[in-house]
PDB file of N, CA and C in Angstrom:
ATOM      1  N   UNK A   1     -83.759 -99.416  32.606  1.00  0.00           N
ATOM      2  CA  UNK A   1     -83.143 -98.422  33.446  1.00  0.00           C
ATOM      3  C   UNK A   1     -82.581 -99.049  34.718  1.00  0.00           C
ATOM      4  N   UNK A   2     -83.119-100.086  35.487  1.00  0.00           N
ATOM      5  CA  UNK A   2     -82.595-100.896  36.539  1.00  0.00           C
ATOM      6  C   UNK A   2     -81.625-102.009  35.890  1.00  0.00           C
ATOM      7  N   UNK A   3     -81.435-102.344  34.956  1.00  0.00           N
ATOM      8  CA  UNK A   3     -79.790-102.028  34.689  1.00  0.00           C
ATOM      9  C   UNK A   3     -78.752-101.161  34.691  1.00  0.00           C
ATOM     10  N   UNK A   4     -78.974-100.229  34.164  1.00  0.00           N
ATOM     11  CA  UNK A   4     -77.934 -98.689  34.213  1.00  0.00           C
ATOM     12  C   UNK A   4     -77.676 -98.802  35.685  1.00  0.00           C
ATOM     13  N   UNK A   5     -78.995 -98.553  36.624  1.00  0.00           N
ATOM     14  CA  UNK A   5     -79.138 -98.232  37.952  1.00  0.00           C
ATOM     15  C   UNK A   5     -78.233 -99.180  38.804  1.00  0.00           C
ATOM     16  N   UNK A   6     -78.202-100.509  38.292  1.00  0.00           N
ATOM     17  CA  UNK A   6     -77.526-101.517  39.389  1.00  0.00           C
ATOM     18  C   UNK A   6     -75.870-101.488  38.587  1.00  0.00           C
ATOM     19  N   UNK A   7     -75.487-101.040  37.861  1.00  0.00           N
ATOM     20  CA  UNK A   7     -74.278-100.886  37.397  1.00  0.00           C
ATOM     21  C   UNK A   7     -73.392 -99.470  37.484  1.00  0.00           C
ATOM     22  N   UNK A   8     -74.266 -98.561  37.260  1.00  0.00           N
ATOM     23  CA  UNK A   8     -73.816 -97.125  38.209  1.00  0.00           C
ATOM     24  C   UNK A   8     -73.867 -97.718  40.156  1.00  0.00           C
ATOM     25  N   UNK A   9     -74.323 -97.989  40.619  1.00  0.00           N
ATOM     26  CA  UNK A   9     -74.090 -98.194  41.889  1.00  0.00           C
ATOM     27  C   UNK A   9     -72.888 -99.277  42.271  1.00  0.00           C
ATOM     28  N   UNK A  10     -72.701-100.032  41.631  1.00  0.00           N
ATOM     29  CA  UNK A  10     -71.919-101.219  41.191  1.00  0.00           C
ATOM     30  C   UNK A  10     -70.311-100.615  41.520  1.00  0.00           C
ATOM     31  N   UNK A  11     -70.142 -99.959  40.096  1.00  0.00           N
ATOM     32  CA  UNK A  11     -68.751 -98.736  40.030  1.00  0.00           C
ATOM     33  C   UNK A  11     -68.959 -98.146  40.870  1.00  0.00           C
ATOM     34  N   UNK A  12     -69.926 -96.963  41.408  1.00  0.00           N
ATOM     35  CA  UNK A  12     -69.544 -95.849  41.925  1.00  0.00           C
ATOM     36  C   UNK A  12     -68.728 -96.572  43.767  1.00  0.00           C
ATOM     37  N   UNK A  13     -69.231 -98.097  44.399  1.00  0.00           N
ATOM     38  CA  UNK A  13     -68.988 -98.781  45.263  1.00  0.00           C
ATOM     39  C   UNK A  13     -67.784 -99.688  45.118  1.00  0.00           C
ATOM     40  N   UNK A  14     -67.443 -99.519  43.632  1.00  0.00           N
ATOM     41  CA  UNK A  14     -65.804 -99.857  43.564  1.00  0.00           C
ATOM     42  C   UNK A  14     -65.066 -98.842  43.567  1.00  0.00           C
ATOM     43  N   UNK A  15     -65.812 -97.331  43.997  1.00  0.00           N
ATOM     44  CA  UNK A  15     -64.670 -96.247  43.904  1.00  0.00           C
ATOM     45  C   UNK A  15     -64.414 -95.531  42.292  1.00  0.00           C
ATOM     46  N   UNK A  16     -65.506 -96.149  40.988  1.00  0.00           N
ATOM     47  CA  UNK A  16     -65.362 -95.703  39.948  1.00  0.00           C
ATOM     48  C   UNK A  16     -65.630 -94.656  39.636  1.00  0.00           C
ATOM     49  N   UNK A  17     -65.088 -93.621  38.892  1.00  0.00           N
ATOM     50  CA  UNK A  17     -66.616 -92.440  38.411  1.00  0.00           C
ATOM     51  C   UNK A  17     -66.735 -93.001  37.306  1.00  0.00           C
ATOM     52  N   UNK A  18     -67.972 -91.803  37.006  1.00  0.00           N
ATOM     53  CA  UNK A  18     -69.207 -92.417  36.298  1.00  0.00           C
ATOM     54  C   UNK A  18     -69.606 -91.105  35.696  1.00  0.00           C
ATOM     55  N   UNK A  19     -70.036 -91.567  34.572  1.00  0.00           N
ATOM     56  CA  UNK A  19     -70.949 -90.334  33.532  1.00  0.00           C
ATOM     57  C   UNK A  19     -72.278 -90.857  33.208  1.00  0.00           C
ATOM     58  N   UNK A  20     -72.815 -90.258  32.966  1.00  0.00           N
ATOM     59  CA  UNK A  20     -74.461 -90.274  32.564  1.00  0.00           C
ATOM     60  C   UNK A  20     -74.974 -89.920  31.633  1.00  0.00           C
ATOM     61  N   UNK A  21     -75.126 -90.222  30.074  1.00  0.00           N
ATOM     62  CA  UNK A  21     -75.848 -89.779  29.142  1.00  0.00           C
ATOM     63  C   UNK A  21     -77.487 -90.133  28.810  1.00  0.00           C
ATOM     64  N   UNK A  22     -78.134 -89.124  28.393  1.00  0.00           N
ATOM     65  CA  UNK A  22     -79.517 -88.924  28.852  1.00  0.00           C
ATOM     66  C   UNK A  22     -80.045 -88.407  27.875  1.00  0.00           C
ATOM     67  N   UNK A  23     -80.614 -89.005  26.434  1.00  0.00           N
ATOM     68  CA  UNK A  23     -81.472 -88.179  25.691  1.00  0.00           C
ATOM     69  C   UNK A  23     -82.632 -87.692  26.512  1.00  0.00           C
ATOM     70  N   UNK A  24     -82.154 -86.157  25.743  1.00  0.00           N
ATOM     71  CA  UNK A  24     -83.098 -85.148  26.413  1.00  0.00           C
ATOM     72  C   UNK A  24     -84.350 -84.648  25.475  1.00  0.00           C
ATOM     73  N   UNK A  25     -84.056 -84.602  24.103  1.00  0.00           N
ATOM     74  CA  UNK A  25     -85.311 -84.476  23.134  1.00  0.00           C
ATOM     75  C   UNK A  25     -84.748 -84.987  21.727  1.00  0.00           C
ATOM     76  N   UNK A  26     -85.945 -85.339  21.088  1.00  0.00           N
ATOM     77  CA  UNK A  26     -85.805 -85.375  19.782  1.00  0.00           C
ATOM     78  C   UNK A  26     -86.630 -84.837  18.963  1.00  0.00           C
ATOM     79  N   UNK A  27     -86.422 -84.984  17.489  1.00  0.00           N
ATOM     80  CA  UNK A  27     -86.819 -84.399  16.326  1.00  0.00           C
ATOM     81  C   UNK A  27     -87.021 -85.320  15.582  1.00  0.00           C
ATOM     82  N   UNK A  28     -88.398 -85.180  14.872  1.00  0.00           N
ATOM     83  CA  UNK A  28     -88.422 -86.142  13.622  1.00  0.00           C
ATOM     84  C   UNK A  28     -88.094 -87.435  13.918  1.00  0.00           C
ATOM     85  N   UNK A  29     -87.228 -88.362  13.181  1.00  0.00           N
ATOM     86  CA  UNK A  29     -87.393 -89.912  13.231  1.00  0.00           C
ATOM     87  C   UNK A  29     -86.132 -90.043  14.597  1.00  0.00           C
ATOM     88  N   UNK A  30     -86.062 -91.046  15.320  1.00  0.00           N
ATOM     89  CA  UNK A  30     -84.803 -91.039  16.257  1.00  0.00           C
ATOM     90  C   UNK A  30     -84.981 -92.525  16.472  1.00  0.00           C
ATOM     91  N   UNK A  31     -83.648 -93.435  17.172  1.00  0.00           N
ATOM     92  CA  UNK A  31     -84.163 -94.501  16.915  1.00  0.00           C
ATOM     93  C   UNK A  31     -84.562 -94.808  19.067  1.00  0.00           C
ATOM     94  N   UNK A  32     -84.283 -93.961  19.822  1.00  0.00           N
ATOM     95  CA  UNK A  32     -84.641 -94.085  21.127  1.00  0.00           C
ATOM     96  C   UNK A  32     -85.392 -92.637  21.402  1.00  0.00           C
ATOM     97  N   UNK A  33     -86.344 -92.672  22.616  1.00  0.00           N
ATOM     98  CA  UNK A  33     -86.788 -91.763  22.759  1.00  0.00           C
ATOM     99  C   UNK A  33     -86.190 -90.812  24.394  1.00  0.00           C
ATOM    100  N   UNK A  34     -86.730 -89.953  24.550  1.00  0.00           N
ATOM    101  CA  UNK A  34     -86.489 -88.988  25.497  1.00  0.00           C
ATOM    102  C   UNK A  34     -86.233 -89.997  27.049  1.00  0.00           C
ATOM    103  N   UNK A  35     -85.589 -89.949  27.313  1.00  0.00           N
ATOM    104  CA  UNK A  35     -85.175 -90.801  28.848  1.00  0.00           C
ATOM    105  C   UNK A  35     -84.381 -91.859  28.873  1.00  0.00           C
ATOM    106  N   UNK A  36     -83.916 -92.271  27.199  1.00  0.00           N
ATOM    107  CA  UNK A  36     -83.147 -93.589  27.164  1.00  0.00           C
ATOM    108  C   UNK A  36     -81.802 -92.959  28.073  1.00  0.00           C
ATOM    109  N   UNK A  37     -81.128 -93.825  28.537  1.00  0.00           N
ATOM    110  CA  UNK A  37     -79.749 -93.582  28.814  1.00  0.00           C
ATOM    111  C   UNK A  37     -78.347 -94.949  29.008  1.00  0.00           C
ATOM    112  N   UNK A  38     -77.460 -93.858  29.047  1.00  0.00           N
ATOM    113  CA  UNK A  38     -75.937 -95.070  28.800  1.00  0.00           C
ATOM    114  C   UNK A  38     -75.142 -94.400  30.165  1.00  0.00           C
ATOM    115  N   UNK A  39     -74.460 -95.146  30.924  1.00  0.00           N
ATOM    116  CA  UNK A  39     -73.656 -95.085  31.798  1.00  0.00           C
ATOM    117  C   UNK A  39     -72.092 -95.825  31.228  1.00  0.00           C
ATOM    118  N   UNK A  40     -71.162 -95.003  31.969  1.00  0.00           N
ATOM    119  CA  UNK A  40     -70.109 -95.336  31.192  1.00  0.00           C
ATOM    120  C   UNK A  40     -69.169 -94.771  32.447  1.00  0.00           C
ATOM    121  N   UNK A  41     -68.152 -95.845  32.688  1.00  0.00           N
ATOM    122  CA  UNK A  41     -67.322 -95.324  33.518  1.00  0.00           C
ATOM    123  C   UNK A  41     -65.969 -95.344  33.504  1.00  0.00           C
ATOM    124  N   UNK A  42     -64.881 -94.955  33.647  1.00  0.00           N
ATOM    125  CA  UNK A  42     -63.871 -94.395  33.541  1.00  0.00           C
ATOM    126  C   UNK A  42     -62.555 -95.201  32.998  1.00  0.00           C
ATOM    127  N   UNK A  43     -63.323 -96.634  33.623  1.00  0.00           N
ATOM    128  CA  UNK A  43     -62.380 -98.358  32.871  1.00  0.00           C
ATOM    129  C   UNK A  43     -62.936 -97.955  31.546  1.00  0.00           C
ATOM    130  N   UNK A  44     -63.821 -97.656  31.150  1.00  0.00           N
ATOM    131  CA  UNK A  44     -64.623 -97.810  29.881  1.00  0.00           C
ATOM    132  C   UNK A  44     -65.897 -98.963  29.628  1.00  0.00           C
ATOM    133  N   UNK A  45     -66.547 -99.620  30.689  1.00  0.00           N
ATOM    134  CA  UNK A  45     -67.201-100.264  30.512  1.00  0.00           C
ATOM    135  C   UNK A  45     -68.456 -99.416  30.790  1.00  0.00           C
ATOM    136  N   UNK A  46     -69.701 -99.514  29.936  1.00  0.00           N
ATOM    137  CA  UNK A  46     -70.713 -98.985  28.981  1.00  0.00           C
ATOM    138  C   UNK A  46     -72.080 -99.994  29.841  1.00  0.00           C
ATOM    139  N   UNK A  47     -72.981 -99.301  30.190  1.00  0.00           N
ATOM    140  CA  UNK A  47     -74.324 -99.948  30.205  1.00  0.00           C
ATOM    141  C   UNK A  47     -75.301 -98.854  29.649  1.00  0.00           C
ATOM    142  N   UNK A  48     -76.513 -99.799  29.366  1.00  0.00           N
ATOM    143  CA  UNK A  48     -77.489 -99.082  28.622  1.00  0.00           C
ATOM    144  C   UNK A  48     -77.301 -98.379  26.744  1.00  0.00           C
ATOM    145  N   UNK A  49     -77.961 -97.748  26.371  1.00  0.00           N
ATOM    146  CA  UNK A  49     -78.296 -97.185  25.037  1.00  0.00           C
ATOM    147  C   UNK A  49     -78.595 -95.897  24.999  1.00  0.00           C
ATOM    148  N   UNK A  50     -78.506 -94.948  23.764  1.00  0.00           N
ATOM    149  CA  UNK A  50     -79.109 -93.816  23.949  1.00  0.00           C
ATOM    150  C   UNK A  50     -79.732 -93.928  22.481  1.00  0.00           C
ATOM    151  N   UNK A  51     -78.781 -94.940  21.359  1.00  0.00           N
ATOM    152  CA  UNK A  51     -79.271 -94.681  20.008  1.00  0.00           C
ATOM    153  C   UNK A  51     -79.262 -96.044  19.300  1.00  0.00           C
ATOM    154  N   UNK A  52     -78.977 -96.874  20.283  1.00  0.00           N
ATOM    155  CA  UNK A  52     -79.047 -98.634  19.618  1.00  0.00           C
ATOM    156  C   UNK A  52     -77.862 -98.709  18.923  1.00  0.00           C
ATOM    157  N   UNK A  53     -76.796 -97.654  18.684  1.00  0.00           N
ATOM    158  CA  UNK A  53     -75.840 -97.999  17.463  1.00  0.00           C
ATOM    159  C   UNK A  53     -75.434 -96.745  16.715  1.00  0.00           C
ATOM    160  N   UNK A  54     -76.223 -96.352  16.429  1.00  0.00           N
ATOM    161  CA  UNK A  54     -75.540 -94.876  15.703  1.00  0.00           C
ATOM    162  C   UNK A  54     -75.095 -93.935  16.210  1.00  0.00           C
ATOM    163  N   UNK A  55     -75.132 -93.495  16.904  1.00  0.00           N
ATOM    164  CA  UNK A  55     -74.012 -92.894  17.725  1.00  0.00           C
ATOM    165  C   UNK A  55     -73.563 -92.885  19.157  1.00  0.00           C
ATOM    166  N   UNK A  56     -73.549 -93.825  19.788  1.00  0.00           N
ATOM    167  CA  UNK A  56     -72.597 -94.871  20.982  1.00  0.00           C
ATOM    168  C   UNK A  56     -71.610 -94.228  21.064  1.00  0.00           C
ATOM    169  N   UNK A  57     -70.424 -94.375  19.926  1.00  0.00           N
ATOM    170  CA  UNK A  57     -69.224 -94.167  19.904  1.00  0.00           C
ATOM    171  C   UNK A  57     -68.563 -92.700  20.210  1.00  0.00           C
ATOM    172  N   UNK A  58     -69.544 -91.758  20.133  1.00  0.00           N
ATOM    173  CA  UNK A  58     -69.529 -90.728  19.542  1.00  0.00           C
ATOM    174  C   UNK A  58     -70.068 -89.683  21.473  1.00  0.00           C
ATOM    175  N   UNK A  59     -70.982 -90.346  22.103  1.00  0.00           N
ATOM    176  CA  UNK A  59     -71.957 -90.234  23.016  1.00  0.00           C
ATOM    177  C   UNK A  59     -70.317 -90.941  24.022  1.00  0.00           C
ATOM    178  N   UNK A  60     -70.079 -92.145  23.892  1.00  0.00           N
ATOM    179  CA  UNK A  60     -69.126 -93.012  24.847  1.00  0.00           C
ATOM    180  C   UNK A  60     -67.674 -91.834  24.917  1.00  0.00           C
ATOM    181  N   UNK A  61     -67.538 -91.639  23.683  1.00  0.00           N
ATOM    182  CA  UNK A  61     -66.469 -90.302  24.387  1.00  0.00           C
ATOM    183  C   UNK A  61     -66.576 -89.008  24.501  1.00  0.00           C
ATOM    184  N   UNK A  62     -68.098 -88.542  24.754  1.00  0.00           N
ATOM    185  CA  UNK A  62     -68.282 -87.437  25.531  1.00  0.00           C
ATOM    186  C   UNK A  62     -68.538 -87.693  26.944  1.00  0.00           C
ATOM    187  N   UNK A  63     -68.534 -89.102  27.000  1.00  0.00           N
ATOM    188  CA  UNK A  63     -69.110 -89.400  28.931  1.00  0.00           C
ATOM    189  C   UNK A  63     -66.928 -89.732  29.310  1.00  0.00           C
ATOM    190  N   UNK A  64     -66.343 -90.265  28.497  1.00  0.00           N
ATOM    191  CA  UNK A  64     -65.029 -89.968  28.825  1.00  0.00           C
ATOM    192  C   UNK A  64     -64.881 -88.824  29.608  1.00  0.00           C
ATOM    193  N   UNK A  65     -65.300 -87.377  28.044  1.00  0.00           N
ATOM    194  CA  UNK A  65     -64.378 -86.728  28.698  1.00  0.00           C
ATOM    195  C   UNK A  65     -65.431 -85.714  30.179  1.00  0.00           C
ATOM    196  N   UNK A  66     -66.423 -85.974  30.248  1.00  0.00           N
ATOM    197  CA  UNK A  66     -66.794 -85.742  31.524  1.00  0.00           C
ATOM    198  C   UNK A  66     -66.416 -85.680  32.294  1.00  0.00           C
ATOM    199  N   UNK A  67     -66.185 -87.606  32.320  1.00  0.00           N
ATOM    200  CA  UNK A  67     -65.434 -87.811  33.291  1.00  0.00           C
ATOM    201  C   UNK A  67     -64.472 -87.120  34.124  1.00  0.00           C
ATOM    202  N   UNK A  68     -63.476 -87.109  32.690  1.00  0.00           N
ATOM    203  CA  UNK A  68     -61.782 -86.297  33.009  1.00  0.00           C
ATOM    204  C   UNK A  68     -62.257 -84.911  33.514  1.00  0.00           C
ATOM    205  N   UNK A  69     -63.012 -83.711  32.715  1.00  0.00           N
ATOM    206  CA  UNK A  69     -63.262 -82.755  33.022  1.00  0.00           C
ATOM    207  C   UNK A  69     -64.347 -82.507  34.129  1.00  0.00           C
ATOM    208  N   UNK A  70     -65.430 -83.260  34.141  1.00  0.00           N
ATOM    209  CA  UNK A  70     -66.333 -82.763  34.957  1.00  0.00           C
ATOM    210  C   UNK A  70     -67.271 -81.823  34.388  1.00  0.00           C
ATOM    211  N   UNK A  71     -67.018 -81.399  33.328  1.00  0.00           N
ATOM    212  CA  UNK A  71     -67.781 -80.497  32.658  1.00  0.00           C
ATOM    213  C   UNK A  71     -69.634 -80.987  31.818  1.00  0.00           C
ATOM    214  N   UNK A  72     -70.340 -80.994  32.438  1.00  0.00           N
ATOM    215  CA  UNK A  72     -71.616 -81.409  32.074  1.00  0.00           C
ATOM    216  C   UNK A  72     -71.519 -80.294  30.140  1.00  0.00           C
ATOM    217  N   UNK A  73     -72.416 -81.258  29.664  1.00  0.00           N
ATOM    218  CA  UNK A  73     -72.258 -80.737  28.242  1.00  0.00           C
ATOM    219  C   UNK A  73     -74.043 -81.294  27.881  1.00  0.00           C
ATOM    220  N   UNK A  74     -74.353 -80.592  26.719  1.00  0.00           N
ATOM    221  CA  UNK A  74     -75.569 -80.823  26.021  1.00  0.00           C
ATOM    222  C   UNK A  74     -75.164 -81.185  24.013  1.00  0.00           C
ATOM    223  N   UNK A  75     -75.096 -81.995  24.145  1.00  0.00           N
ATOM    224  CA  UNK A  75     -74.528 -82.618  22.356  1.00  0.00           C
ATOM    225  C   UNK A  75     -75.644 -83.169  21.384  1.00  0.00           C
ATOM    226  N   UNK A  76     -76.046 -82.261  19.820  1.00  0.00           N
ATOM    227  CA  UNK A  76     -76.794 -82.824  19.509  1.00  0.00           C
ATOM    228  C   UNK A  76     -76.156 -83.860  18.082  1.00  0.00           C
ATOM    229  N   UNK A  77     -77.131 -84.800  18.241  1.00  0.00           N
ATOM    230  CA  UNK A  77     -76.253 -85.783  16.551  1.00  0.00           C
ATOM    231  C   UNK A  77     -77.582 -85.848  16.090  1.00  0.00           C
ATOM    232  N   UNK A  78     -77.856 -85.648  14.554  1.00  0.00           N
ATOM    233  CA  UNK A  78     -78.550 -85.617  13.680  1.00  0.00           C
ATOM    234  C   UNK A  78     -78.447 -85.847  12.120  1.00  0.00           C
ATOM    235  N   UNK A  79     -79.106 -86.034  11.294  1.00  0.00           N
ATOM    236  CA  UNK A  79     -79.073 -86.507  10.134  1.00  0.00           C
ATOM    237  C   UNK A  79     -80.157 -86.033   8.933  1.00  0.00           C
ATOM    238  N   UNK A  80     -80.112 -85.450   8.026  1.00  0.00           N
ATOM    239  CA  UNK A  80     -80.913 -84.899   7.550  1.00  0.00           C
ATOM    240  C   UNK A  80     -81.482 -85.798   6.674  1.00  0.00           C
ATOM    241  N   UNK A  81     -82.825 -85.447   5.725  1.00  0.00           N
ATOM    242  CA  UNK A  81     -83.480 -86.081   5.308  1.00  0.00           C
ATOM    243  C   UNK A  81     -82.906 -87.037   4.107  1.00  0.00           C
ATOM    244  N   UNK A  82     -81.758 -85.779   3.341  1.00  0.00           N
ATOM    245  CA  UNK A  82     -81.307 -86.238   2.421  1.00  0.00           C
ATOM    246  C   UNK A  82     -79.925 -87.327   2.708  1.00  0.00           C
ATOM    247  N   UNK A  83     -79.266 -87.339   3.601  1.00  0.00           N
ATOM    248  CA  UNK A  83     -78.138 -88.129   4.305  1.00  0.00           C
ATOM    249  C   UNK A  83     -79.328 -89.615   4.625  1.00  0.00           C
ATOM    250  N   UNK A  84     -80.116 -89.393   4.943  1.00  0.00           N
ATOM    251  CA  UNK A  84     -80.870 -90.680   5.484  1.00  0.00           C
ATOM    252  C   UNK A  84     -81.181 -91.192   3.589  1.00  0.00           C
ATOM    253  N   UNK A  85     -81.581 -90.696   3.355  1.00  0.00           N
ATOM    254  CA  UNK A  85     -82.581 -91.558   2.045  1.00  0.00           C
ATOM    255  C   UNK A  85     -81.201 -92.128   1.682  1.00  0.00           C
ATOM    256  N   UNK A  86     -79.699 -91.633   1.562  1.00  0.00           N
ATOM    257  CA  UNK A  86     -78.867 -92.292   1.040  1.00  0.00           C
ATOM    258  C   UNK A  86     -78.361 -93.339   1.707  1.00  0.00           C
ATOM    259  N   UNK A  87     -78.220 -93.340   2.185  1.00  0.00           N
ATOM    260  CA  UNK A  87     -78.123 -94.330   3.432  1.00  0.00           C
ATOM    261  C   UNK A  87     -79.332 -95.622   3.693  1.00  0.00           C
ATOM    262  N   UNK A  88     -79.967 -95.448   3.066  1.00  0.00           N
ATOM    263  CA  UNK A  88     -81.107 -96.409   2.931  1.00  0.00           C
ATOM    264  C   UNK A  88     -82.203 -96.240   3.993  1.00  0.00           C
ATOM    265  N   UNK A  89     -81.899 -95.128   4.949  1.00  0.00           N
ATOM    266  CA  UNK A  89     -83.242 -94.718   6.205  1.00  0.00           C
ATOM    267  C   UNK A  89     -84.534 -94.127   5.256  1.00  0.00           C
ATOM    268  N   UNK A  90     -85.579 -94.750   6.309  1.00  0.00           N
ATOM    269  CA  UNK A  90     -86.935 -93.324   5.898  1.00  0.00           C
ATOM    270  C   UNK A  90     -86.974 -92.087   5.874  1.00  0.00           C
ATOM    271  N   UNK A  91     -85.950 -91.818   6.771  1.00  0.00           N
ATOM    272  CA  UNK A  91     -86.016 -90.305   7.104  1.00  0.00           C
ATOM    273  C   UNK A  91     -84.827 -89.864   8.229  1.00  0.00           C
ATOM    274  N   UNK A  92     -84.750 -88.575   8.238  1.00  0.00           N
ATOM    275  CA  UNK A  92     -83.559 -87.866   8.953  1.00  0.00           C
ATOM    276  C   UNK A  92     -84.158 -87.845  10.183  1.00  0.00           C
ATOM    277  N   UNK A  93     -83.280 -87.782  11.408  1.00  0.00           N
ATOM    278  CA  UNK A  93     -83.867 -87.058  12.785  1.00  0.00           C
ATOM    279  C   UNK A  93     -82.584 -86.558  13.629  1.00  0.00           C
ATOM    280  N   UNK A  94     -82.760 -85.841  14.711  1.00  0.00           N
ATOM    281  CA  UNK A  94     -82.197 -85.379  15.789  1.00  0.00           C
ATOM    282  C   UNK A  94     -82.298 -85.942  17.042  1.00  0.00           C
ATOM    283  N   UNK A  95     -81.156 -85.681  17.834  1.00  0.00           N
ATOM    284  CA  UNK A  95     -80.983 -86.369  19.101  1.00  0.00           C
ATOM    285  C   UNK A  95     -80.564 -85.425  20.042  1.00  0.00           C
ATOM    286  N   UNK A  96     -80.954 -85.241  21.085  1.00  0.00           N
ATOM    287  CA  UNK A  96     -80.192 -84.380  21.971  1.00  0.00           C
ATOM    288  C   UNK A  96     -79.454 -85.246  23.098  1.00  0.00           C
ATOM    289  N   UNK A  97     -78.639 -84.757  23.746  1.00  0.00           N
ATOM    290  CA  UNK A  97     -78.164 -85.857  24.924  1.00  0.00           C
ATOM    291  C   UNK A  97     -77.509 -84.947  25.660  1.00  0.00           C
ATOM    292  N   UNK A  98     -77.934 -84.986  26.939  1.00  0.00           N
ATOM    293  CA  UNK A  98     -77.462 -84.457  28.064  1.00  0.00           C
ATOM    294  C   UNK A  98     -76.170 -85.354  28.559  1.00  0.00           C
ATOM    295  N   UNK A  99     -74.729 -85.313  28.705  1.00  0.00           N
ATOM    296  CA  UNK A  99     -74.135 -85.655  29.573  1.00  0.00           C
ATOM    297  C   UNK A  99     -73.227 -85.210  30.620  1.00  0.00           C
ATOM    298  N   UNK A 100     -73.113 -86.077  31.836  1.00  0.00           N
ATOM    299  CA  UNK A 100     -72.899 -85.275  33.382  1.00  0.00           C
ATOM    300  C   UNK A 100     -72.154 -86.284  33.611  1.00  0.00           C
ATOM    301  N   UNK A 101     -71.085 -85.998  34.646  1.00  0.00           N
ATOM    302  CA  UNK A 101     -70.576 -86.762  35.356  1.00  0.00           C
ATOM    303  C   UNK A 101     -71.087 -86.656  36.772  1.00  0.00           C
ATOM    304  N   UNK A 102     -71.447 -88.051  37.527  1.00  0.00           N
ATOM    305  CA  UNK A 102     -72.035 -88.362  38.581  1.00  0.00           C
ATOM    306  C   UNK A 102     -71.297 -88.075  39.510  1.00  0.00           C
ATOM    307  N   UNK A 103     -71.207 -87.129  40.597  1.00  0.00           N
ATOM    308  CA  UNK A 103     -70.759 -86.709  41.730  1.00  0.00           C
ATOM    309  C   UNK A 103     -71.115 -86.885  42.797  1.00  0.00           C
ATOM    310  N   UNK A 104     -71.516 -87.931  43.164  1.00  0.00           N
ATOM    311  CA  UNK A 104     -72.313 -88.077  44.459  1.00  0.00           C
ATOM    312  C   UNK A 104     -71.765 -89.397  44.687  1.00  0.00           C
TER     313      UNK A 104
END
Protein backbone atom coordinates (compact mmCIF):
# COMPACT_ATOMS: atom_id res chain seq x y z
CA UNK A 1 0.00 0.00 0.00
CA UNK A 2 3.07 2.50 0.57
CA UNK A 3 3.61 2.08 -2.91
CA UNK A 4 0.15 3.13 -4.24
CA UNK A 5 0.60 5.84 -1.39
CA UNK A 6 4.03 7.29 -2.64
CA UNK A 7 2.81 7.26 -6.30
CA UNK A 8 -0.70 8.82 -5.76
CA UNK A 9 1.17 11.66 -3.98
CA UNK A 10 3.85 11.60 -6.66
CA UNK A 11 1.00 12.55 -9.59
CA UNK A 12 -1.35 14.29 -7.58
CA UNK A 13 2.22 16.93 -6.98
CA UNK A 14 2.72 16.82 -10.71
CA UNK A 15 -0.78 18.27 -10.99
CA UNK A 16 -2.15 14.63 -12.13
CA UNK A 17 -5.60 13.26 -11.24
CA UNK A 18 -5.95 10.20 -9.95
CA UNK A 19 -8.50 7.33 -9.38
CA UNK A 20 -8.59 4.81 -6.75
CA UNK A 21 -9.76 1.29 -7.04
CA UNK A 22 -10.46 -0.59 -3.84
CA UNK A 23 -11.78 -4.12 -3.47
CA UNK A 24 -14.49 -3.77 -1.26
CA UNK A 25 -15.75 -7.54 -0.73
CA UNK A 26 -15.59 -10.82 -1.98
CA UNK A 27 -17.25 -14.11 -2.54
CA UNK A 28 -16.07 -17.50 -2.65
CA UNK A 29 -12.54 -17.98 -4.31
CA UNK A 30 -10.91 -14.32 -5.35
CA UNK A 31 -7.43 -14.03 -6.13
CA UNK A 32 -6.87 -10.57 -3.71
CA UNK A 33 -8.66 -9.81 -0.73
CA UNK A 34 -10.77 -6.85 0.70
CA UNK A 35 -8.33 -3.64 0.82
CA UNK A 36 -6.10 -4.58 -2.16
CA UNK A 37 -5.92 -1.52 -4.36
CA UNK A 38 -4.68 0.06 -7.93
CA UNK A 39 -4.12 3.73 -8.54
CA UNK A 40 -4.19 4.88 -11.96
CA UNK A 41 -3.84 8.23 -13.32
CA UNK A 42 -4.92 10.07 -16.19
CA UNK A 43 -1.29 9.54 -18.40
CA UNK A 44 -2.37 5.98 -17.74
CA UNK A 45 0.30 4.87 -15.57
CA UNK A 46 -1.10 2.07 -13.01
CA UNK A 47 0.30 1.22 -9.44
CA UNK A 48 -0.73 -1.53 -7.27
CA UNK A 49 -3.32 -4.67 -7.93
CA UNK A 50 -6.80 -5.43 -7.20
CA UNK A 51 -6.83 -9.04 -9.01
CA UNK A 52 -3.08 -9.94 -9.99
CA UNK A 53 -4.34 -10.13 -13.69
CA UNK A 54 -7.79 -10.97 -14.29
CA UNK A 55 -9.35 -8.16 -14.39
CA UNK A 56 -6.78 -5.02 -14.42
CA UNK A 57 -7.88 -4.19 -17.76
CA UNK A 58 -11.29 -4.07 -17.14
CA UNK A 59 -10.88 -2.17 -13.34
CA UNK A 60 -7.92 0.30 -15.39
CA UNK A 61 -10.80 1.64 -17.51
CA UNK A 62 -13.24 2.24 -14.96
CA UNK A 63 -10.53 4.43 -12.97
CA UNK A 64 -10.21 6.21 -16.67
CA UNK A 65 -13.43 6.96 -16.81
CA UNK A 66 -13.64 8.39 -13.24
CA UNK A 67 -11.30 10.21 -13.93
CA UNK A 68 -13.03 11.99 -17.02
CA UNK A 69 -16.40 11.89 -15.18
CA UNK A 70 -15.80 12.07 -11.61
CA UNK A 71 -18.44 9.78 -11.06
CA UNK A 72 -17.48 7.27 -8.11
CA UNK A 73 -18.95 3.78 -9.22
CA UNK A 74 -19.18 0.26 -7.36
CA UNK A 75 -18.30 -2.69 -10.23
CA UNK A 76 -18.61 -6.27 -9.60
CA UNK A 77 -16.42 -9.05 -11.89
CA UNK A 78 -17.09 -12.60 -11.18
CA UNK A 79 -16.98 -16.05 -12.49
CA UNK A 80 -19.03 -18.88 -11.83
CA UNK A 81 -18.24 -22.25 -10.80
CA UNK A 82 -18.84 -23.71 -14.05
CA UNK A 83 -16.75 -20.88 -16.24
CA UNK A 84 -13.86 -21.62 -13.70
CA UNK A 85 -13.67 -25.54 -13.93
CA UNK A 86 -13.38 -24.74 -17.75
CA UNK A 87 -10.90 -22.67 -17.61
CA UNK A 88 -8.83 -24.89 -15.55
CA UNK A 89 -9.64 -22.82 -11.91
CA UNK A 90 -10.87 -24.64 -8.61
CA UNK A 91 -13.59 -22.65 -8.40
CA UNK A 92 -15.69 -19.46 -9.32
CA UNK A 93 -15.61 -16.18 -7.16
CA UNK A 94 -16.66 -12.50 -6.98
CA UNK A 95 -15.03 -9.24 -6.66
CA UNK A 96 -16.37 -6.06 -5.73
CA UNK A 97 -14.39 -2.79 -6.37
CA UNK A 98 -15.09 0.48 -5.32
CA UNK A 99 -13.77 3.18 -7.71
CA UNK A 100 -13.36 7.12 -6.98
CA UNK A 101 -11.59 9.68 -8.32
CA UNK A 102 -9.24 11.48 -5.81
CA UNK A 103 -10.22 15.08 -5.22
CA UNK A 104 -8.20 16.44 -2.81
Amino acid sequence: MIDILDAIERWRSDGQRVALATVVGVEKSAPRDPGAAMAVNERGEVAGSVSGGCVEAAVYEEAQDAIAGGRPRLVTYGISDEQASEQGLTCGGTIYVFVERLDW
